[in-house]
Protein backbone atom coordinates (compact mmCIF):
# COMPACT_ATOMS: atom_id res chain seq x y z
CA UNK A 1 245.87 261.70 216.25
CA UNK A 2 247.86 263.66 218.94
CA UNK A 3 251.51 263.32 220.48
CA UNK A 4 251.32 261.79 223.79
CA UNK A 5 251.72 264.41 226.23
CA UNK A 6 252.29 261.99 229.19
CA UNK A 7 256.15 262.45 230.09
CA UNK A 8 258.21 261.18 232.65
CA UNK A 9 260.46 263.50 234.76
CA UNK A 10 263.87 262.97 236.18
CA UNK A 11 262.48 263.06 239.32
CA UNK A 12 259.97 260.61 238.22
CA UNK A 13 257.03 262.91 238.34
CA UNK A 14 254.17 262.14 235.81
CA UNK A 15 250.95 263.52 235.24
CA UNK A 16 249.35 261.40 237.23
CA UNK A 17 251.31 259.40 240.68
CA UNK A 18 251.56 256.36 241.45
CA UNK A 19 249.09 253.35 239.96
CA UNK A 20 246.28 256.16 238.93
CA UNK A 21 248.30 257.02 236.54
CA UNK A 22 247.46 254.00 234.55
CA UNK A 23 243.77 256.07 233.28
CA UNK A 24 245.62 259.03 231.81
CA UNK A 25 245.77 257.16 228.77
CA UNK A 26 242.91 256.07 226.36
CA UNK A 27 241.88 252.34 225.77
CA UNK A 28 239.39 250.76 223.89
CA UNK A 29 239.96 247.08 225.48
CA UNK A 30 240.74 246.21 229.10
CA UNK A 31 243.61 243.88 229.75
CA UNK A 32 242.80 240.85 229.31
CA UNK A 33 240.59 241.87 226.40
CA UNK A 34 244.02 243.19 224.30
CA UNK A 35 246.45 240.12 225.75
CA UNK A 36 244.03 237.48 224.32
CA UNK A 37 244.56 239.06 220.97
CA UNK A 38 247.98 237.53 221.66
CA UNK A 39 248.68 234.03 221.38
CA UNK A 40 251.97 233.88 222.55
CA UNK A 41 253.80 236.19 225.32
CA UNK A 42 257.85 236.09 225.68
CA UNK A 43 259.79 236.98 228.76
CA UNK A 44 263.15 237.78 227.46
CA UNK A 45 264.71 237.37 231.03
CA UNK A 46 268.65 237.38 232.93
CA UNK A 47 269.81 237.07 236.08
CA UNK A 48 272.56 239.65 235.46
CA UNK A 49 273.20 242.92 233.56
CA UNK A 50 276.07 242.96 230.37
CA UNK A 51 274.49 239.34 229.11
CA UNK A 52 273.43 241.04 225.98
CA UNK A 53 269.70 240.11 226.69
CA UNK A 54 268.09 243.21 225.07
CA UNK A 55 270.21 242.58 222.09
CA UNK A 56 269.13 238.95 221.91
CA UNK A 57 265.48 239.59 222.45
CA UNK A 58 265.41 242.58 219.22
CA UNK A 59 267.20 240.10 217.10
CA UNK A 60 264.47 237.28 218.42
CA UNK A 61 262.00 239.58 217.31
CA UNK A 62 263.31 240.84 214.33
CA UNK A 63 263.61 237.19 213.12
CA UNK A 64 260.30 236.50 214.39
CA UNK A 65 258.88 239.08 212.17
CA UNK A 66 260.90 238.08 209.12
CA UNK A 67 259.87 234.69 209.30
CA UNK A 68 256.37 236.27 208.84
CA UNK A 69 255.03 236.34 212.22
CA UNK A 70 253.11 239.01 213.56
CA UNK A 71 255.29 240.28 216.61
CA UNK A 72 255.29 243.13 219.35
CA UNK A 73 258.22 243.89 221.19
CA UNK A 74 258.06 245.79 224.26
CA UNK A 75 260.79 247.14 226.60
CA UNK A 76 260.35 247.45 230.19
CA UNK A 77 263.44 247.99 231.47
CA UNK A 78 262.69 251.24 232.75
CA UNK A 79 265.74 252.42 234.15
CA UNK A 80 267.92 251.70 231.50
CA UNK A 81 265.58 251.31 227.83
CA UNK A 82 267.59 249.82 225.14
CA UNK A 83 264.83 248.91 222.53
CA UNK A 84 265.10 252.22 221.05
CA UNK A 85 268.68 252.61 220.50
CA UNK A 86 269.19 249.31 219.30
CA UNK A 87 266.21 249.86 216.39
CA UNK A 88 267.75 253.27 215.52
CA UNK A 89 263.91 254.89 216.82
CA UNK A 90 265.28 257.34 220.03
CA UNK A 91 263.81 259.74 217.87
CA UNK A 92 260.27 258.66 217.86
CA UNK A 93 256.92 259.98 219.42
CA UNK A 94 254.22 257.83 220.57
CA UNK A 95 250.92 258.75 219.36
CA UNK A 96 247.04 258.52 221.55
CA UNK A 97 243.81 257.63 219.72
CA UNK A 98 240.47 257.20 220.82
CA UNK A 99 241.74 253.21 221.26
CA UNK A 100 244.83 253.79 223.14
CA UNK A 101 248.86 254.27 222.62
CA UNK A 102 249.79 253.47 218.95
CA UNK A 103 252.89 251.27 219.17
CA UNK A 104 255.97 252.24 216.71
CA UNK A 105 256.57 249.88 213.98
CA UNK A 106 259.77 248.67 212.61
CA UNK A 107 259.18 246.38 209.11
CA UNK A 108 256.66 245.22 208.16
CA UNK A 109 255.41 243.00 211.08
CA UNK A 110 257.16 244.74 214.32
CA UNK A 111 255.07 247.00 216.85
CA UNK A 112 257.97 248.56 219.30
CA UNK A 113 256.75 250.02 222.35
CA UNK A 114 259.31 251.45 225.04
CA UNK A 115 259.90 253.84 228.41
CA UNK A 116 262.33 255.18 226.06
CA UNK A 117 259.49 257.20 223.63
CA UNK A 118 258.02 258.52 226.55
CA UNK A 119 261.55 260.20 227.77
CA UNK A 120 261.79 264.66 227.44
CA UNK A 121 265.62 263.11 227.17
CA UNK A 122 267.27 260.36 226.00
CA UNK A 123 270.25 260.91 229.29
CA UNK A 124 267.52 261.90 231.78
CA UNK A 125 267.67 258.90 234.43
CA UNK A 126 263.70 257.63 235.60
CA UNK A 127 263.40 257.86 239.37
CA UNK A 128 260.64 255.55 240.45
CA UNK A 129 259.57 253.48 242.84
CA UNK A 130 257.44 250.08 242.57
CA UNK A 131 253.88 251.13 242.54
CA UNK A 132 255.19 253.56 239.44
CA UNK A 133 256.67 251.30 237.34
CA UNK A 134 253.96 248.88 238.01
CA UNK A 135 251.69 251.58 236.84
CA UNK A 136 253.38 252.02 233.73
CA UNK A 137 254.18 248.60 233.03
CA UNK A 138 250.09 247.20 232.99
CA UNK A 139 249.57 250.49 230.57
CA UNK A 140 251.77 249.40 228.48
CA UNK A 141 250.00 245.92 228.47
CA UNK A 142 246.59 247.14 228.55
CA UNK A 143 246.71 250.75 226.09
CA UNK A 144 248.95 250.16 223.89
CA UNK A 145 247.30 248.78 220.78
CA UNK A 146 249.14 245.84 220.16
CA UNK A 147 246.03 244.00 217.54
CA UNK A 148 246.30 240.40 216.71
CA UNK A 149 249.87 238.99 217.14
CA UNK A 150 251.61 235.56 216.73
CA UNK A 151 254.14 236.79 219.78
CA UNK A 152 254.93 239.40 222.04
CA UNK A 153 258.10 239.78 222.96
CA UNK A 154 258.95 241.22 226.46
CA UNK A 155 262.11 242.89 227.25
CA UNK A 156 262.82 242.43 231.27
CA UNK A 157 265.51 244.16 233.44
CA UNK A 158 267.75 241.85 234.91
CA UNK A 159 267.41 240.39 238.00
CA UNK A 160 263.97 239.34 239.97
CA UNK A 161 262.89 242.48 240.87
CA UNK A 162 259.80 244.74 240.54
CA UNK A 163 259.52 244.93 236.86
CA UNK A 164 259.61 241.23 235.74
CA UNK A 165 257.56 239.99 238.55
CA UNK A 166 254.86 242.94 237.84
CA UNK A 167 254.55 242.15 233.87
CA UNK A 168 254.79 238.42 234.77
CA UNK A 169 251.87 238.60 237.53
CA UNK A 170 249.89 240.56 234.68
CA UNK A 171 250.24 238.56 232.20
CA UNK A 172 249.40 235.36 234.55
CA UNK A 173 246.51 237.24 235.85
CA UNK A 174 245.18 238.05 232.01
CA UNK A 175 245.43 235.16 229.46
CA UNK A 176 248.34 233.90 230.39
CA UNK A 177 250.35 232.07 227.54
CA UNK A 178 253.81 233.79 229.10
CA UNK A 179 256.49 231.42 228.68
CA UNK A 180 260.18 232.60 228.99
CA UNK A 181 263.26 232.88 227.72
CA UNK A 182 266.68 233.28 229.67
CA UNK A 183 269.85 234.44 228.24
CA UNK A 184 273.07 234.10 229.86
CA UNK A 185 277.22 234.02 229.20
CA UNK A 186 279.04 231.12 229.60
CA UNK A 187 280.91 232.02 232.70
CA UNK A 188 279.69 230.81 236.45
CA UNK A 189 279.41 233.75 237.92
CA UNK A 190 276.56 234.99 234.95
CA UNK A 191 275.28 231.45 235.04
CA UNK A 192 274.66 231.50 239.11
CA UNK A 193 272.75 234.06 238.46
CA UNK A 194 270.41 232.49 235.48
CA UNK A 195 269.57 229.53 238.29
CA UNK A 196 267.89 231.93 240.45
CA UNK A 197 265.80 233.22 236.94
CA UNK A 198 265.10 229.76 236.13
CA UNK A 199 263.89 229.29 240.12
CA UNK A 200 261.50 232.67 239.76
CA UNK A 201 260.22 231.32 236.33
CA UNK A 202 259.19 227.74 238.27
CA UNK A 203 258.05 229.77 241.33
CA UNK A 204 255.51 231.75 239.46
CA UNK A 205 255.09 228.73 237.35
CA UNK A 206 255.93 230.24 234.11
CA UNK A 207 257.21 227.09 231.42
CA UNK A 208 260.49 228.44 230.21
CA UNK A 209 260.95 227.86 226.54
CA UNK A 210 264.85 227.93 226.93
CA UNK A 211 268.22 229.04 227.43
CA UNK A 212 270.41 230.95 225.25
CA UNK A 213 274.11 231.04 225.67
CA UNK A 214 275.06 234.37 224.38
CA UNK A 215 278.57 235.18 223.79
CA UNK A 216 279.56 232.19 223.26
CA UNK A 217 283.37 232.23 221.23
CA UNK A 218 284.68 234.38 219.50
CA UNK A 219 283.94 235.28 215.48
CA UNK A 220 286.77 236.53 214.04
CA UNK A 221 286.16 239.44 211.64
CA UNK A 222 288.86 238.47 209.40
CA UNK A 223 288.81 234.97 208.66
CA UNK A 224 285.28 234.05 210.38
CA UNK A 225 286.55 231.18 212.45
CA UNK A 226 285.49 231.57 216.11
CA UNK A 227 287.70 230.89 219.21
CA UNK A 228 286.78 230.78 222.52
CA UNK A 229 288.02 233.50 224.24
CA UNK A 230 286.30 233.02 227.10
CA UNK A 231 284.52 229.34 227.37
CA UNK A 232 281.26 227.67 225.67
CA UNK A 233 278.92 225.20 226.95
CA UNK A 234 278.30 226.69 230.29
CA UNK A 235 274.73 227.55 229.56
CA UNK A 236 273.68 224.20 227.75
CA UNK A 237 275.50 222.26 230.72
CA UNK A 238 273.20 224.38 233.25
CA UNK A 239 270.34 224.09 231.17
CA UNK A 240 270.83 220.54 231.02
CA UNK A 241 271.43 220.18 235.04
CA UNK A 242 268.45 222.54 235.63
CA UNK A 243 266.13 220.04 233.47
CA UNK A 244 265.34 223.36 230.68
CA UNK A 245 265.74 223.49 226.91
CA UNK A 246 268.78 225.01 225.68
CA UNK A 247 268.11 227.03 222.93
CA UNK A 248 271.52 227.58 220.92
CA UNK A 249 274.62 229.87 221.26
CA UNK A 250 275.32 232.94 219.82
CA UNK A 251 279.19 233.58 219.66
CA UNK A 252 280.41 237.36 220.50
CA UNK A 253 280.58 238.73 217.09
CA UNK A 254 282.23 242.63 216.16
CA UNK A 255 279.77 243.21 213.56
CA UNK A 256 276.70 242.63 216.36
CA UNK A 257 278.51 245.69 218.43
CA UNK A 258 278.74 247.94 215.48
CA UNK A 259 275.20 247.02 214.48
CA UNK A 260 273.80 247.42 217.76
CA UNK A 261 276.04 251.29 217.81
CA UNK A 262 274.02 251.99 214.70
CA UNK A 263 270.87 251.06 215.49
CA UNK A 264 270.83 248.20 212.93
CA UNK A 265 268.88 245.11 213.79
CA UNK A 266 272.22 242.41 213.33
CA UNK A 267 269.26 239.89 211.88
CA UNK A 268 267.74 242.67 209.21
CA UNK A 269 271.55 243.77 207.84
CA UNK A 270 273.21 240.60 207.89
CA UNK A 271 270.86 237.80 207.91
CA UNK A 272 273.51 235.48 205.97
CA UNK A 273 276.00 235.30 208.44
CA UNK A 274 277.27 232.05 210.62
CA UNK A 275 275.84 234.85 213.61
CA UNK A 276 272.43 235.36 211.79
CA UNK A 277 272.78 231.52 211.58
CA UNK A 278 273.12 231.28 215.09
CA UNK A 279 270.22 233.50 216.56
CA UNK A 280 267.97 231.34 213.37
CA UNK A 281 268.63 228.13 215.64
CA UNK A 282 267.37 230.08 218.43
CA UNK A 283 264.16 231.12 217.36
CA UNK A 284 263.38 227.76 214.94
CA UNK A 285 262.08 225.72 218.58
CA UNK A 286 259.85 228.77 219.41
CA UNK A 287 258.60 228.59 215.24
CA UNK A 288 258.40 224.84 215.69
CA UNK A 289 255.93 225.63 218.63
CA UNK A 290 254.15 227.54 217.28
CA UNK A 291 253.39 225.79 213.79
CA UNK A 292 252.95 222.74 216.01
CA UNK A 293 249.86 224.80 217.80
CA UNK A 294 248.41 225.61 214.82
CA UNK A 295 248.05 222.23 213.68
CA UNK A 296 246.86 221.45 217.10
CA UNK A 297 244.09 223.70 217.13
CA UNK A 298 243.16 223.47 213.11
CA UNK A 299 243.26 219.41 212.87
CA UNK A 300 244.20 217.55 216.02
CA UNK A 301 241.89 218.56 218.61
CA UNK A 302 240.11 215.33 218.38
CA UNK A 303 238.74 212.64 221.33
CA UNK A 304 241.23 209.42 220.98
CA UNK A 305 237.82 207.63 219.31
CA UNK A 306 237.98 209.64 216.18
CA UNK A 307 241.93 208.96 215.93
CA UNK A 308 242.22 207.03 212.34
CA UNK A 309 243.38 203.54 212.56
CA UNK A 310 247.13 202.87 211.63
CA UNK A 311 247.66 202.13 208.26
CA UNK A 312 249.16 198.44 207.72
CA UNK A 313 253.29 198.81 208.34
CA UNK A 314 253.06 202.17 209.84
CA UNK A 315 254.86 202.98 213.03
CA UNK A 316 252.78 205.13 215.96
CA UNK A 317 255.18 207.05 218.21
CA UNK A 318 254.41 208.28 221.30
CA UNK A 319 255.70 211.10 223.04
CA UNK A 320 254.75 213.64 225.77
CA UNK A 321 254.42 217.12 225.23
CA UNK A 322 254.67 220.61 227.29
CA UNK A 323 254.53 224.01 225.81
CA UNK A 324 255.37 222.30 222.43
CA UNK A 325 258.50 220.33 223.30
CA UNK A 326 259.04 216.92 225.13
CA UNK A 327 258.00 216.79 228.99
CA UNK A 328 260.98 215.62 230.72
CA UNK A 329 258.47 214.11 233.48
CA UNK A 330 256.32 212.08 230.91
CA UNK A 331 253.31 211.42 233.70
CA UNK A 332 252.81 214.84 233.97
CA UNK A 333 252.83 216.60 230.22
CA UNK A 334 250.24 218.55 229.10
CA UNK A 335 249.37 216.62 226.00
CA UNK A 336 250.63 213.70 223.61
CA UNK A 337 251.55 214.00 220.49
CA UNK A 338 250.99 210.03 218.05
CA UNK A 339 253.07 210.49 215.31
CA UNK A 340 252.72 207.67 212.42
CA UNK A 341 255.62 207.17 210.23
CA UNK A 342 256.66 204.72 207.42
CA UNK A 343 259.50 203.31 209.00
CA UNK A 344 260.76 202.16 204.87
CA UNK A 345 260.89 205.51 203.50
CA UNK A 346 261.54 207.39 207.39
CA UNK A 347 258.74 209.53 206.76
CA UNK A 348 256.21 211.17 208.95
CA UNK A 349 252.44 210.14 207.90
CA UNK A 350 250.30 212.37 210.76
CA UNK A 351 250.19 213.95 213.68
CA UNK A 352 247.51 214.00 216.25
CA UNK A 353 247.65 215.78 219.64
CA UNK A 354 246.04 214.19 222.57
CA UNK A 355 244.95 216.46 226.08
CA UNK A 356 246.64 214.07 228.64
CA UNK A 357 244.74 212.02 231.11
CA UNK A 358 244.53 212.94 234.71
CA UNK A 359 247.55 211.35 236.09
CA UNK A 360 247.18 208.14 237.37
CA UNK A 361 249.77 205.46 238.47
CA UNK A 362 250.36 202.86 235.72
CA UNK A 363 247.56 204.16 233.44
CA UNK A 364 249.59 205.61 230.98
CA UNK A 365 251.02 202.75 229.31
CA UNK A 366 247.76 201.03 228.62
CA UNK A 367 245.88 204.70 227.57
CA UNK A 368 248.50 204.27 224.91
CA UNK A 369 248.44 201.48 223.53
CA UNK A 370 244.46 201.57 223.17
CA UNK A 371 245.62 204.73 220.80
CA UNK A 372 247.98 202.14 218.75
CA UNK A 373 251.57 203.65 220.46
CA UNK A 374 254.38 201.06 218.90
CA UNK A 375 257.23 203.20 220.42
CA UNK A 376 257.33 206.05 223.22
CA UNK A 377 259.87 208.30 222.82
CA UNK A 378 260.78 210.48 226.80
CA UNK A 379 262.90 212.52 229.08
CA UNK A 380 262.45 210.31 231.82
CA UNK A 381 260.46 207.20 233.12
CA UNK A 382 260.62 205.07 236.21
CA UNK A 383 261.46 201.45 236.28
CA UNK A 384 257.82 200.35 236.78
CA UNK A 385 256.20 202.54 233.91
CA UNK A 386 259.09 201.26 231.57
CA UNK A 387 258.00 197.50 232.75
CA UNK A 388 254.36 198.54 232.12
CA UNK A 389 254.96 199.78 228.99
CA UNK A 390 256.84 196.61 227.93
CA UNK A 391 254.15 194.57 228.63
CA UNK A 392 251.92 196.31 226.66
CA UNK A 393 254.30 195.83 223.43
CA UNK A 394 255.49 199.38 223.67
CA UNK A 395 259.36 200.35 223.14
CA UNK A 396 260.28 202.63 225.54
CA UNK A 397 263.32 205.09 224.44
CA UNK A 398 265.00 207.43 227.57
CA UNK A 399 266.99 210.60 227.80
CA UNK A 400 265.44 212.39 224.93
CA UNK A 401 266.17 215.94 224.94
CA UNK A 402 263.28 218.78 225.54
CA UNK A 403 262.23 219.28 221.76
CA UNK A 404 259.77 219.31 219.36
CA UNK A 405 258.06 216.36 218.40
CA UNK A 406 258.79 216.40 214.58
CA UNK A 407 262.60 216.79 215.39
CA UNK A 408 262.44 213.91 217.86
CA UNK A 409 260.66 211.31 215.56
CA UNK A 410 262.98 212.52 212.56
CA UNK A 411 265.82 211.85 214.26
CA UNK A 412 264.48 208.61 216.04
CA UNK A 413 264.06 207.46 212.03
CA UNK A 414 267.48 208.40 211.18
CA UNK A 415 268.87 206.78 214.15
CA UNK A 416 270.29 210.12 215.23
CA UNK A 417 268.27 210.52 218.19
CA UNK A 418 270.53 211.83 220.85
CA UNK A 419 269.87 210.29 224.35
CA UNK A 420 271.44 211.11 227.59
CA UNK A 421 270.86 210.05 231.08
CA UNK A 422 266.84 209.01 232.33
CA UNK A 423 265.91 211.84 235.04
CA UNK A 424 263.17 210.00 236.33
CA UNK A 425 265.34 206.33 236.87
CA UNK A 426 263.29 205.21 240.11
């Protein structure tokens, strides 16, 4: 092994200009070759600097990997790299083998990779154009030697500019499986801003996993109470208006500042705190997603034929899925998740995951109750599909929120289910 020689200038000069650049390094895979050794991709994304998005995307991460997944977290914010500080590594080199750019590691089950290693110093300012930083950004994509992991985490400038919409496009292009995550503040004039990220996301047709509402209150140091200092709810009431999942809030905490100073992952030092608590109820959805793809691809990948018969007093719920959570537009969800449960004991039996029919008016309803469906649970439905469905013996329950299916049917058995207005009430 070697230090990596390849160095950006203040004046942005490398050893190579412009997109060639992109061959000085070694690699043993092409793109899409490494990225389908990934199986999920993050976009950590804000519309506006100061949001706190590089600190909630380590701390995603760092949760990530202490919940046992196997997770990558790369900063492209190449004007202004974070990663580094915030992991206490400013002082690390990079390393090139015959298979390309060995990524840092933090833990046990973190690979860090950041503009910031490649830096001759830490307060020397990058000076690049476009074709540059798109240059950079696919290497660090395509050479960096990233292995098998459960998520990649990708740390975006704010904005819509050249940076997101290049690792975005590449990802698209190579495996796809990006989904995103937007963080914002509570205030309007940060949350403006998020609607145009949530509009780029849609644009490029990217699912967006959620929103997190990031300084949300106030903890107080002394007696741990929060206050709100400034407001809460303005991202889950956007989130909800913008048809997204909200995520969770994290409240402004001192102890996250002095963390972040010192290069201390808030989520590795002080995992039992009511913050720690907060950024868990951020990241439990994406764990939910992903445990619910396992058992997708390990057990439920079956034709509706070889779907075992309900056992006598069982109850079969119904409800349509997207990128692991509830569609909010039920006749257009990727899948279906049938969900037997004991109603006596409010237990879940089974799971089975169904790949959707090709939409077709008024088929739904009678797809599903060939598959045994007692109850659909939804985001939205139209008058006509809810009358369809009623003929066909099948409870129809509106205004779900977007989440996972286990959480839905668990609290649709405890009578808990939350349900607000029907989105699709035409």
């Amino acid at each position: 092994m070697s230090d990596c020689s390849h160095k950006p200038s203040a004046s942005g000069s490398c050893s190579a200009e412009g997109e060639s650049q992109e061959s000085q390094f070694p690699s043993g895979e092409n793109l899409t070759q490494r990225m389908s050794r990934v199986k999920n991709k993050i976009l950590v994304l804000s519309g506006k600097g100061g949001v706190g998005k590089s600190t909630v995307a380590v701390n995603m991460g760092v949760a990530l990997a202490l919940a046992g997944m196997r997770v990558g977290l790369l900063d492209i914010d190449v004007h202004g790299p974070s990663i580094p500080k915030l992991l206490n590594l400013e002082k690390k080199k990079i390393e090139a083998t015959e298979s390309g750019i060995v990524p840092t590691g933090f833990g046990d089950n973190l690979k860090v990779m950041s503009i910031g290693f490649l830096l001759q110093e830490q307060n020397e300012p990058v000076i690049w154009r476009g074709p540059m930083k798109y240059g950079v950004i696919k290497q660090f994509l395509q050479d960096v030697v990233w292995g098998e992991l459960d998520f990649l985490v990708v740390d975006s400038p704010p904005g819509t500019g050249d940076e997101p919409l290049s690792v975005a496009q590449l990802l698209v292009e190579n495996g796809g499986g990006v989904q995103a995550v937007i963080v914002t503040t509570p205030q309007e004039l940060a949350l403006s801003d998020v609607r145009k990220s949530i509009n780029f996301c849609r644009t490029l047709r990217i699912p967006i996993l959620g929103v997190v509402e990031n300084m949300s209150g106030f903890i107080c140091p002394h007696c741990g109470k929060p206050s709100e200092i400034f407001k809460s709810g303005g991202g889950e009431q956007m989130a909800r208006e913008m048809a997204v999942p909200f995520l969770g809030r994290v409240p402004i905490d001192p102890q996250v500042v002095e963390a972040s100073d010192e290069g201390k992952p808030y989520m590795y030092h002080y995992a039992r705190t009511e913050t720690a608590k907060a950024f868990g109820r951020v990241i439990r959805p994406i764990l939910e997603m992903e445990s619910i793809k396992a058992s997708s691809e390990t057990q439920t990948k079956e034709d509706a034929s070889n779907i075992t018969a309900k056992e006598e007093k069982t109850m079969r719920i119904a409800i349509p899925i997207a990128d692991g959570k509830l569609a909010m537009h039920f006749g257009h969800c990727e899948q279906f998740a049938l969900v037997d449960v004991d109603p006596a004991t409010k237990k879940i039996l089974k799971q089975y995951f169904l790949e959707a029919p090709e939409h077709q008016p008024g088929l739904l309803p009678g797809w599903l109750k060939e598959r045994g469906a007692d109850v659909i649970l939804a985001g939205g439905m139209g008058s006509r599909a809810q009358n369809l469905f009623a003929q066909n013996g099948i409870k129809v329950v509106t205004g779900a929120s977007c989440e996972a299916p286990e959480a839905l049917v668990n609290a649709y058995l405890e009578d808990t289910l939350r349900t607000g207005e029907n989105i699709c009430d035409h």
